[in-house]
C-alpha atoms as a PDB file:
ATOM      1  CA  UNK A   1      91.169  55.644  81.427  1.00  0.00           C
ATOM      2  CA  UNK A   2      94.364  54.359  79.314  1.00  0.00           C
ATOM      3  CA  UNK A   3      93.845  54.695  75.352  1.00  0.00           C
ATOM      4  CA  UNK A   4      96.683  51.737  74.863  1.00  0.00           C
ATOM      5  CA  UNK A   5      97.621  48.772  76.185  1.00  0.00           C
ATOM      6  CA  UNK A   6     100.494  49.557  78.475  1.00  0.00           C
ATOM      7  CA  UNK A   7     102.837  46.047  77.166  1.00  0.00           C
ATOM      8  CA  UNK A   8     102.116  46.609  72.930  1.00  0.00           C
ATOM      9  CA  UNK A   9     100.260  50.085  72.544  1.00  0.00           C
ATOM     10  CA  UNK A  10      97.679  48.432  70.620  1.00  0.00           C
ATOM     11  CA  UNK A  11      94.375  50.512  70.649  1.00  0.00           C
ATOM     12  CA  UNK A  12      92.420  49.323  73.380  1.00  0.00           C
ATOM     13  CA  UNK A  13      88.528  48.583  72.810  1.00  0.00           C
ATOM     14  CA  UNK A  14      85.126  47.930  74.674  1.00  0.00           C
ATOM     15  CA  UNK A  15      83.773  45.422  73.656  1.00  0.00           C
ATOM     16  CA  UNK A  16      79.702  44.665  73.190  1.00  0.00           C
ATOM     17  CA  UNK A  17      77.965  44.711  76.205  1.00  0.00           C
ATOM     18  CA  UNK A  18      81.471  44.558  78.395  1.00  0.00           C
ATOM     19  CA  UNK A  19      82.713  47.228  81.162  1.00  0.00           C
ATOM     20  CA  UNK A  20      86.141  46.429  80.606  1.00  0.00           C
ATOM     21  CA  UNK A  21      89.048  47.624  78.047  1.00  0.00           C
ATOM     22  CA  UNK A  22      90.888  44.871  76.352  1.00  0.00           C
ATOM     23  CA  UNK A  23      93.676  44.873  73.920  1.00  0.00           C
ATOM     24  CA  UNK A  24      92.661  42.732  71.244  1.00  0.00           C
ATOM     25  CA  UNK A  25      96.251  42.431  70.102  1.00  0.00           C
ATOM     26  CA  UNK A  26      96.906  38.744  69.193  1.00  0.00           C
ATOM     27  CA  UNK A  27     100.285  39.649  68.980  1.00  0.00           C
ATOM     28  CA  UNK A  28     100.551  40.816  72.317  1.00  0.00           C
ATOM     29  CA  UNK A  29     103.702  39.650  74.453  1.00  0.00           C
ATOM     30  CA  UNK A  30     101.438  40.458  77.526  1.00  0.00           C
ATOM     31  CA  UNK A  31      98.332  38.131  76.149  1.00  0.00           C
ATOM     32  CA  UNK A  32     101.093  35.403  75.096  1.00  0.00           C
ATOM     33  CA  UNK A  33     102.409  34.858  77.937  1.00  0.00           C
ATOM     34  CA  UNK A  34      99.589  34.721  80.011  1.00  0.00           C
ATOM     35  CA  UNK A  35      98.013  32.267  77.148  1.00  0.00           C
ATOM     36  CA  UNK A  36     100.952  30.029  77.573  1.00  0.00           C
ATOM     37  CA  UNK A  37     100.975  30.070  81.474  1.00  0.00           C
ATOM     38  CA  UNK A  38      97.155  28.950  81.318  1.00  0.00           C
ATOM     39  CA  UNK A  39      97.684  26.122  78.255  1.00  0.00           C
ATOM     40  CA  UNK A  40      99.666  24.303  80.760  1.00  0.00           C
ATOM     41  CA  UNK A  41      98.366  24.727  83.749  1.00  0.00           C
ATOM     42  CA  UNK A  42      96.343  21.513  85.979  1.00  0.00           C
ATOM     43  CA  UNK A  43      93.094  21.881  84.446  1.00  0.00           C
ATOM     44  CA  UNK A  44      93.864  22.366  80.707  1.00  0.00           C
ATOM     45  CA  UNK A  45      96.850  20.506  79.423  1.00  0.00           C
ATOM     46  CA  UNK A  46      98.746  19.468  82.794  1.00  0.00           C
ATOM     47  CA  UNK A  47     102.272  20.056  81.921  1.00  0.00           C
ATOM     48  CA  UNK A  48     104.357  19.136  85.154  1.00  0.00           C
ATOM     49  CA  UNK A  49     107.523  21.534  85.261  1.00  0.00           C
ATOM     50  CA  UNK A  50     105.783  24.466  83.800  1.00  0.00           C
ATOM     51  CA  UNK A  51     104.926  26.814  85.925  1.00  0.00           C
ATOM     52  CA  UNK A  52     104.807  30.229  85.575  1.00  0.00           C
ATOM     53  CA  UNK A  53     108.243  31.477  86.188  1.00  0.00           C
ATOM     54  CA  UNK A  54     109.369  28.533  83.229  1.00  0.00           C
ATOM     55  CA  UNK A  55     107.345  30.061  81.094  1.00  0.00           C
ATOM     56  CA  UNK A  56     108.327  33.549  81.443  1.00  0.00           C
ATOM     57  CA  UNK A  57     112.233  32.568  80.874  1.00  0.00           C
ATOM     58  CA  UNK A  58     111.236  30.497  78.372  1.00  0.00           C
ATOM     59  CA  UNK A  59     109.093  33.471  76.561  1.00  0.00           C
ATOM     60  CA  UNK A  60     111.707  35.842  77.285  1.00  0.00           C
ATOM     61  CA  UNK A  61     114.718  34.031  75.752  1.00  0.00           C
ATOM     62  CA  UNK A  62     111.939  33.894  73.079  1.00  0.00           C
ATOM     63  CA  UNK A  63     112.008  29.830  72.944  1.00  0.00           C
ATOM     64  CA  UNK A  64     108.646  29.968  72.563  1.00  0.00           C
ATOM     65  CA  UNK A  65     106.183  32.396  70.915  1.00  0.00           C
ATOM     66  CA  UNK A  66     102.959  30.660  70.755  1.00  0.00           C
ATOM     67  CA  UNK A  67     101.925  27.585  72.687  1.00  0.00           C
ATOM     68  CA  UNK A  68     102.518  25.256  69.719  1.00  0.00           C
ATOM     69  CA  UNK A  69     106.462  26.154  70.271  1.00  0.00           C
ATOM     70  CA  UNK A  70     106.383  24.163  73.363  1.00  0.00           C
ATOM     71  CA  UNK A  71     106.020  21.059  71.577  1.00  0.00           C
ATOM     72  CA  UNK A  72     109.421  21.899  69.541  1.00  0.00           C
ATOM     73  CA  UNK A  73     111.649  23.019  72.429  1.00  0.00           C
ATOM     74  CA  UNK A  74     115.310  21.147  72.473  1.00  0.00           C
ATOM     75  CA  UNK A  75     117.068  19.507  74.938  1.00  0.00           C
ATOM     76  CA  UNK A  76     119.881  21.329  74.039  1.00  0.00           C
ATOM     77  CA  UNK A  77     118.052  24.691  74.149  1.00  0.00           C
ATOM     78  CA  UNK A  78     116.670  23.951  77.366  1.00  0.00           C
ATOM     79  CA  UNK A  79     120.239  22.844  79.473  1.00  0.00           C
ATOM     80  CA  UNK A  80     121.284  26.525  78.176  1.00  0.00           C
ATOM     81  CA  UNK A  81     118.652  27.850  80.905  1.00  0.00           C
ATOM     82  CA  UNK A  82     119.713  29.215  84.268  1.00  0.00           C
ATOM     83  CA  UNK A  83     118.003  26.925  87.149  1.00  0.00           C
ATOM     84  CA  UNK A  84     117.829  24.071  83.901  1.00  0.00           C
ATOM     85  CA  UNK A  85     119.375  20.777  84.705  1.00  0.00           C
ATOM     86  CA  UNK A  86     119.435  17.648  82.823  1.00  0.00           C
ATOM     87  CA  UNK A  87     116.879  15.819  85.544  1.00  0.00           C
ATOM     88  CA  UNK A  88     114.441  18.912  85.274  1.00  0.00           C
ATOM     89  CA  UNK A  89     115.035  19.417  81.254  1.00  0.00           C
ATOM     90  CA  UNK A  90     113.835  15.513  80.898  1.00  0.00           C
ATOM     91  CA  UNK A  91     111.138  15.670  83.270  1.00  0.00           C
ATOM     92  CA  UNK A  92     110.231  18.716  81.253  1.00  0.00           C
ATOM     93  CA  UNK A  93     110.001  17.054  77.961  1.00  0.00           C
ATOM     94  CA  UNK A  94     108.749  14.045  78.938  1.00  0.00           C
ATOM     95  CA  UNK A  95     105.717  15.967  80.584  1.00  0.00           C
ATOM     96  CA  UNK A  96     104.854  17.649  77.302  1.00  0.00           C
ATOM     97  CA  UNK A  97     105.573  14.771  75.434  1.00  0.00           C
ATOM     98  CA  UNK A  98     102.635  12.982  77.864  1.00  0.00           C
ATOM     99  CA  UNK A  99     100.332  16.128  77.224  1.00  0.00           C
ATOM    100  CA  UNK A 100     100.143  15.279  74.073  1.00  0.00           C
ATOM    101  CA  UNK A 101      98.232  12.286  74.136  1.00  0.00           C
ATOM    102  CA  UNK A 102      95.275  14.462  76.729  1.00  0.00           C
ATOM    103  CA  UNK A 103      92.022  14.166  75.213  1.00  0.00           C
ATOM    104  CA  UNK A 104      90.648  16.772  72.689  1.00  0.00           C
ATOM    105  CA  UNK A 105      88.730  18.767  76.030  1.00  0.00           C
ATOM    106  CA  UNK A 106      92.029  19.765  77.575  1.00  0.00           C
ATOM    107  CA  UNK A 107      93.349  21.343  74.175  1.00  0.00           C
ATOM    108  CA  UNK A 108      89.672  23.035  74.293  1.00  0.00           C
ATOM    109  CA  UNK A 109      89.962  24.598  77.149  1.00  0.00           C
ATOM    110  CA  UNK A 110      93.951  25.548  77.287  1.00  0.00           C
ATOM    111  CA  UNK A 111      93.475  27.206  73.918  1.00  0.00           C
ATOM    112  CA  UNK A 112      91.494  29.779  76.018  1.00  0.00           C
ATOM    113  CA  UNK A 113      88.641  30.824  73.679  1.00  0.00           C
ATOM    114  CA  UNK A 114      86.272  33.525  74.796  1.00  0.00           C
ATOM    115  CA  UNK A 115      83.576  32.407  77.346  1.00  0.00           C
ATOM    116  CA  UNK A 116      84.514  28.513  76.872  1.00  0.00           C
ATOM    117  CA  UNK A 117      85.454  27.372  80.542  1.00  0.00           C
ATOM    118  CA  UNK A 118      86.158  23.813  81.759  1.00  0.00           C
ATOM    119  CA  UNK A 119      82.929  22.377  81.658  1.00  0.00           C
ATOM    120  CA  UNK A 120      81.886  23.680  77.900  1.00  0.00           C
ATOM    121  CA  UNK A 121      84.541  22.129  76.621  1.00  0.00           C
ATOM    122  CA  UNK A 122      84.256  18.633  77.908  1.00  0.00           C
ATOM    123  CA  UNK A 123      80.561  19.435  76.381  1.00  0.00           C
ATOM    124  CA  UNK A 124      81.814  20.279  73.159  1.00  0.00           C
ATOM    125  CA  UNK A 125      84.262  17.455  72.846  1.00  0.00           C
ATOM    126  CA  UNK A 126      81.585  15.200  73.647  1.00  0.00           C
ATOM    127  CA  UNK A 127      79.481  16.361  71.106  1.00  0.00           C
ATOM    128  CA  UNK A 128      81.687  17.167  68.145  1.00  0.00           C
ATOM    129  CA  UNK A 129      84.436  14.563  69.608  1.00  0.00           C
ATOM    130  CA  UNK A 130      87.063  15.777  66.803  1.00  0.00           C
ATOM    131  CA  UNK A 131      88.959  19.350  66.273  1.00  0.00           C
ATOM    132  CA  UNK A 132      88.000  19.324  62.833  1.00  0.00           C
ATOM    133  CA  UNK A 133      83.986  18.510  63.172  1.00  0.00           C
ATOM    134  CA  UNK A 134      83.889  21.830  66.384  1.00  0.00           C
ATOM    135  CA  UNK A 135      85.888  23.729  63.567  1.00  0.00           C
ATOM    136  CA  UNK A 136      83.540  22.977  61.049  1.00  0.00           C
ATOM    137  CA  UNK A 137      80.194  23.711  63.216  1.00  0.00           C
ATOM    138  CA  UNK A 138      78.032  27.073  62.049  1.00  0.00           C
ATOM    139  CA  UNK A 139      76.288  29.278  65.113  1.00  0.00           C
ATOM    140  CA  UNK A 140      73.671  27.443  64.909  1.00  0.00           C
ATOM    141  CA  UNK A 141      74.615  23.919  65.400  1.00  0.00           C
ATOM    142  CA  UNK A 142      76.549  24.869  68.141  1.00  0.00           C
ATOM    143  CA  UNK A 143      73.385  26.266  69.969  1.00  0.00           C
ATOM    144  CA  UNK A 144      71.550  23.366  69.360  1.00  0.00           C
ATOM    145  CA  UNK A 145      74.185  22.077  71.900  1.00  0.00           C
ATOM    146  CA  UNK A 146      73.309  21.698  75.516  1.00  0.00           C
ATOM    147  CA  UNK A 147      74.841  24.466  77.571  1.00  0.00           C
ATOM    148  CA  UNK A 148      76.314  26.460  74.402  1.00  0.00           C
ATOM    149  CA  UNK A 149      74.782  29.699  74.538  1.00  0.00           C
ATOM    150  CA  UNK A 150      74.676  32.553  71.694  1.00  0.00           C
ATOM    151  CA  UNK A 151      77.342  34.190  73.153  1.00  0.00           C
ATOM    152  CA  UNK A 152      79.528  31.268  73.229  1.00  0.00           C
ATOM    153  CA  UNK A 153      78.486  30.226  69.914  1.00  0.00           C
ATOM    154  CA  UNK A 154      79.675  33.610  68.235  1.00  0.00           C
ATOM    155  CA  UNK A 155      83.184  33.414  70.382  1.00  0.00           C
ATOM    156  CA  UNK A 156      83.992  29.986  68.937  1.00  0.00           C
ATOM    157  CA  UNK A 157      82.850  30.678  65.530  1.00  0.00           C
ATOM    158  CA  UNK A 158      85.114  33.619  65.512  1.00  0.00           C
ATOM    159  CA  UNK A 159      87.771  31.598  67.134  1.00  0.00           C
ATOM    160  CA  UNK A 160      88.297  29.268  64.327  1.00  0.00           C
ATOM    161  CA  UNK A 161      87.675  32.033  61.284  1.00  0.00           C
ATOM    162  CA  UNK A 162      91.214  33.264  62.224  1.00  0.00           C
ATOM    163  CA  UNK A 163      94.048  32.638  59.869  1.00  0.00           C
ATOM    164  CA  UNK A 164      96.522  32.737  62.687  1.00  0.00           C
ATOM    165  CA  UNK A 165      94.416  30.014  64.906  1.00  0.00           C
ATOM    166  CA  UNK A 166      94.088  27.847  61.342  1.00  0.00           C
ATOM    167  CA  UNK A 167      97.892  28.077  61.578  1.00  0.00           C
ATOM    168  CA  UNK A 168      98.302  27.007  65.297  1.00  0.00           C
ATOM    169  CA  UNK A 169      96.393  24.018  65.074  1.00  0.00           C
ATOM    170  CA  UNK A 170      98.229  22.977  62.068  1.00  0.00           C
ATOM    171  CA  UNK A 171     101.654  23.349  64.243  1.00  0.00           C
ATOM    172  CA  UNK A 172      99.855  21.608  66.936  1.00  0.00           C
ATOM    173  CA  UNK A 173      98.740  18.890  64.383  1.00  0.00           C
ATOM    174  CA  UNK A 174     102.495  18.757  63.003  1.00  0.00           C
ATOM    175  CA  UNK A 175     103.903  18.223  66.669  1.00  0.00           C
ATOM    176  CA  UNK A 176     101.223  14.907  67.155  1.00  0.00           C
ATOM    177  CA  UNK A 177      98.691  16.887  69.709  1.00  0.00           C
ATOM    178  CA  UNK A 178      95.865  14.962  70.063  1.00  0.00           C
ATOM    179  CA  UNK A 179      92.532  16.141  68.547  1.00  0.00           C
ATOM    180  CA  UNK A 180      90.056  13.674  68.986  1.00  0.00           C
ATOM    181  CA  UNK A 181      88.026  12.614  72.491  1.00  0.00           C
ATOM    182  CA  UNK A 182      89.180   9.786  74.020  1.00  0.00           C
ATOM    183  CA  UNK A 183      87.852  10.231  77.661  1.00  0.00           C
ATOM    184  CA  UNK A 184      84.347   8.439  78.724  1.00  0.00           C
ATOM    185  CA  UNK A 185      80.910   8.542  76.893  1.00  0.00           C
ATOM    186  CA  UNK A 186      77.941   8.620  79.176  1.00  0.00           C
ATOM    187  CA  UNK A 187      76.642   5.779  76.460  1.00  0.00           C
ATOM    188  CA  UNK A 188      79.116   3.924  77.615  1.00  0.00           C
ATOM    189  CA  UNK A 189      78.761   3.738  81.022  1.00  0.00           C
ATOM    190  CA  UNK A 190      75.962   1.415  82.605  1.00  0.00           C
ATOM    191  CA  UNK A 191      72.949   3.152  83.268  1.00  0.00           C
ATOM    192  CA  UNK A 192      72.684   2.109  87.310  1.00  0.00           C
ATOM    193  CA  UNK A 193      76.457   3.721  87.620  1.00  0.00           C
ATOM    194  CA  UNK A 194      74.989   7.175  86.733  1.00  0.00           C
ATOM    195  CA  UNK A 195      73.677   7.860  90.701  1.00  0.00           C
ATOM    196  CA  UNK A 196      74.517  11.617  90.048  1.00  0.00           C
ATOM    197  CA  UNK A 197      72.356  11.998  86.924  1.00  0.00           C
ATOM    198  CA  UNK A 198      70.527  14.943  87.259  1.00  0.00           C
ATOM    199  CA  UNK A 199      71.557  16.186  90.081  1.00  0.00           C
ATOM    200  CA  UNK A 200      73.620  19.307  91.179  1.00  0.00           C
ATOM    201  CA  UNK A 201      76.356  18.375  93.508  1.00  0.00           C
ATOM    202  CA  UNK A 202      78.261  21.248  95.504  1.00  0.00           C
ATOM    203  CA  UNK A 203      81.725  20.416  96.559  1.00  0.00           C
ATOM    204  CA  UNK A 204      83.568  22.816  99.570  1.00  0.00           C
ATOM    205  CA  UNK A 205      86.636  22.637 102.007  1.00  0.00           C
ATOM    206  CA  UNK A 206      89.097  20.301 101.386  1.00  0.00           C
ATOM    207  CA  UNK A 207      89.224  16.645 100.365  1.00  0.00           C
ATOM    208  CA  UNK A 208      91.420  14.207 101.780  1.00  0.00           C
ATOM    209  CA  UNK A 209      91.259  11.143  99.259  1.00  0.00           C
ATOM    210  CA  UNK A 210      91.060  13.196  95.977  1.00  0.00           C
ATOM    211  CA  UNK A 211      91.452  16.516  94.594  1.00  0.00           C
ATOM    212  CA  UNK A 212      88.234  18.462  94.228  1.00  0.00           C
ATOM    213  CA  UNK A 213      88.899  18.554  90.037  1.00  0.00           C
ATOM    214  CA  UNK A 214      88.967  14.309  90.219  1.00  0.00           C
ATOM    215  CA  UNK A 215      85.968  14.592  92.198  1.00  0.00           C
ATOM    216  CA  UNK A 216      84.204  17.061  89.905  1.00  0.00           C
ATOM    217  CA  UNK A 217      85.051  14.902  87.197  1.00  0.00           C
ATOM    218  CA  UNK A 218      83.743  11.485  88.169  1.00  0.00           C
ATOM    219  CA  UNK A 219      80.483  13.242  89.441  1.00  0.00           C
ATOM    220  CA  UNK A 220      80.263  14.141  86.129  1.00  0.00           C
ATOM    221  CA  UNK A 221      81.031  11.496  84.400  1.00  0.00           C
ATOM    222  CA  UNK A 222      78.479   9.722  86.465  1.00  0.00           C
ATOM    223  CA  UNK A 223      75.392  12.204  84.781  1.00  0.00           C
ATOM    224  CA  UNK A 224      75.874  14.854  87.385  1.00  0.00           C
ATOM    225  CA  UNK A 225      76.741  18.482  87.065  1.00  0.00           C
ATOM    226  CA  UNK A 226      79.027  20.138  89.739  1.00  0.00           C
ATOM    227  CA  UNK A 227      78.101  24.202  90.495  1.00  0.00           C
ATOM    228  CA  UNK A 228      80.649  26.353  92.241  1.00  0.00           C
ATOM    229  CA  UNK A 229      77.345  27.751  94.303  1.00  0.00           C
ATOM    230  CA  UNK A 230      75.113  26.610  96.771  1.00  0.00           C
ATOM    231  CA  UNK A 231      70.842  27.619  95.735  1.00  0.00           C
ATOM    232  CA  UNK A 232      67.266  25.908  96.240  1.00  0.00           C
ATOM    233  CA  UNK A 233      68.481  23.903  92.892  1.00  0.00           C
ATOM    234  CA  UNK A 234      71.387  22.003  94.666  1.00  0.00           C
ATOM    235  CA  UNK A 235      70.600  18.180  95.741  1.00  0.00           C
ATOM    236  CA  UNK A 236      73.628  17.654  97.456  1.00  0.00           C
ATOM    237  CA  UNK A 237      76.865  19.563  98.994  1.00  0.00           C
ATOM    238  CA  UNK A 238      79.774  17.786  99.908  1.00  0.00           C
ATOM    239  CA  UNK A 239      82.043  19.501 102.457  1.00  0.00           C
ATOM    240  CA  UNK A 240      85.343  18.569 103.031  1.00  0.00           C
ATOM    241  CA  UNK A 241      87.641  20.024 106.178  1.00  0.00           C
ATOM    242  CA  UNK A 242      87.642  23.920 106.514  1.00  0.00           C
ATOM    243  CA  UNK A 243      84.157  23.739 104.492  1.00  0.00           C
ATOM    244  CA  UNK A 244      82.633  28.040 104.360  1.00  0.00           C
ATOM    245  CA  UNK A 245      79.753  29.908 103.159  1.00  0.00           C
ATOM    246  CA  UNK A 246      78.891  27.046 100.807  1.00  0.00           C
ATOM    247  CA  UNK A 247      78.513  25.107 104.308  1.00  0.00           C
ATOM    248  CA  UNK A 248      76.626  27.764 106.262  1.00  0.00           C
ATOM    249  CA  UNK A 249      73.890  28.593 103.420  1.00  0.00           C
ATOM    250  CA  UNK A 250      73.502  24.530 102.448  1.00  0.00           C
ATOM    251  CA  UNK A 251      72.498  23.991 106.293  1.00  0.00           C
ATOM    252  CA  UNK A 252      69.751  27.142 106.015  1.00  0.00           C
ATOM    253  CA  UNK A 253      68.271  25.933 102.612  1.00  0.00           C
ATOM    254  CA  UNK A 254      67.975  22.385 104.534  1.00  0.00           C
ATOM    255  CA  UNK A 255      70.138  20.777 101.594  1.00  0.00           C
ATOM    256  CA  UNK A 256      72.073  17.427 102.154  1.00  0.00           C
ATOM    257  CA  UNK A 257      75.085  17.428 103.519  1.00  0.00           C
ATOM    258  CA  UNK A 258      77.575  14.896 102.616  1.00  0.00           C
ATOM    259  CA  UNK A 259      81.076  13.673 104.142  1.00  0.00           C
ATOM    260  CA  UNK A 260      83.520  12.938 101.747  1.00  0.00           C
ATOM    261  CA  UNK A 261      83.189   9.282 103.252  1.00  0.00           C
ATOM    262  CA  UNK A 262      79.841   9.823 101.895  1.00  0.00           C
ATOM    263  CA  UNK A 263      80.942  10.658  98.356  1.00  0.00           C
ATOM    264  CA  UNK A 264      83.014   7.668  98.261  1.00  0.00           C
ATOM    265  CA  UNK A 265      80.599   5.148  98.780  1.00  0.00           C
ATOM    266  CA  UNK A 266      78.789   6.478  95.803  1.00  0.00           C
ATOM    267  CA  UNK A 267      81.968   7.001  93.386  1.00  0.00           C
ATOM    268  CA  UNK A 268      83.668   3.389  91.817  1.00  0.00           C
ATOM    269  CA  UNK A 269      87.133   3.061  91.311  1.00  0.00           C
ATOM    270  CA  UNK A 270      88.501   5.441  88.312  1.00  0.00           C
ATOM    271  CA  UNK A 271      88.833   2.621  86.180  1.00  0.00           C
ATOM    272  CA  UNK A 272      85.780   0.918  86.165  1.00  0.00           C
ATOM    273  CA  UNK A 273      84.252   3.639  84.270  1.00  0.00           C
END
């Protein structure tokens, strides 16, 4: 087994209750760069134009250094790029310009702390709905939080005792990043358009009308919570074309089986909620 990380030769370490080695490096080129290719990726803060080769160029001409660099990058800087032309360069800037406006549970989860996935996030936006209120929570009002487990707890409390994350979010502040929720409260929505509250709604194959994230998130912004696994607990499964497993076991447990026709009739229109 290595000693050292093969990209920085930091120590490597095992952490509690883990198999793997990890460099715990902050510093890390190899850890930056894969931090910066998940910031901007669909599902955390959707920055069109930045895909993974883009950020590697831009990393290795050392534009950036940190994901709070990408809010500073020039025009100028930019056109210098091989494969950079003005059309792409604006589209480029305009796209970050646009992610900064996302609500605070996209910055949650494309700042990639420990054991905080997609759906804690949206949780703990919800709940704290500011940066500063999450920052400020101890262990213990965190667990008090549906879904927020110890483990989670202790990652996030960690997360925000570092100097060097007190000094990213101040960059990120100073470049107009959102950090407040501005998506949907359940509160807010009438109580007879919740039809998926608690229920667990399997989605497989491929949809034709939406992408499987949209659809994820309207189920749960309509009180329902969307598993990536099919068991006795699951009320409904909706299988698109080329639908699996998920399929296969849904018909032997005798669960529902929806079209996505079927999912339609039950969803309204993205703006009416």
């Amino acid at each position: 087994m290595p000693e050292t990380c093969p990209t920085c030769g930091s120590e490597l370490v095992r952490l509690e209750e883990e198999v793997a080695l990890r460099c715990i490096n902050p510093k890390c080129p190899a850890q930056i760069k894969e931090e910066l290719i998940h910031f901007v990726s669909r599902n955390a803060m959707n920055i069109d134009g930045l895909g993974e080769k883009v950020v590697v160029q831009l990393f290795s001409h050392e534009l950036i250094h940190d994901v709070a660099d990408l809010y500073f990058l020039s025009k100028e800087k930019l056109l210098e790029l091989e494969r950079m032309g003005e059309k792409s360069v604006s589209n480029l800037l305009n796209s970050i310009e646009n992610s900064k406006s996302n609500s605070l549970e996209r910055l949650l989860f494309g700042l990639g702390i420990r054991h905080v996935g997609e759906k804690a996030a949206r949780t703990l936006a919800l709940k704290f709905e500011t940066m500063d209120a999450l920052r400020a929570a101890d262990k213990e009002t965190l667990t008090e939080t549906a879904d927020i487990g110890e483990k989670m707890a202790d990652s996030i409390v960690t997360y925000f005792e570092n100097e060097e994350v007190h000094a990213l979010l101040s960059e990120l502040r100073r470049a107009g990043v959102n950090m407040t929720y501005t998506g949907p409260r359940r509160e807010d929505i009438p109580e007879e358009d919740l039809v998926f509250a608690g229920k667990t709604v399997v989605l497989t194959g491929k949809l034709e009308q939406m992408t499987r994230n949209d659809a994820k998130a309207l189920i749960e912004k309509l009180g329902g919570n969307v598993s990536g696994s099919v068991s006795k607990k699951t009320d409904v499964v909706v299988a698109g074309s080329d639908a699996g497993s998920k399929l296969t076991k849904a018909e032997e447990l005798g669960i529902p089986v929806w079209s996505e026709l079927d999912l339609m009739e039950y969803l309204p229109d993205e703006g009416e909620i």
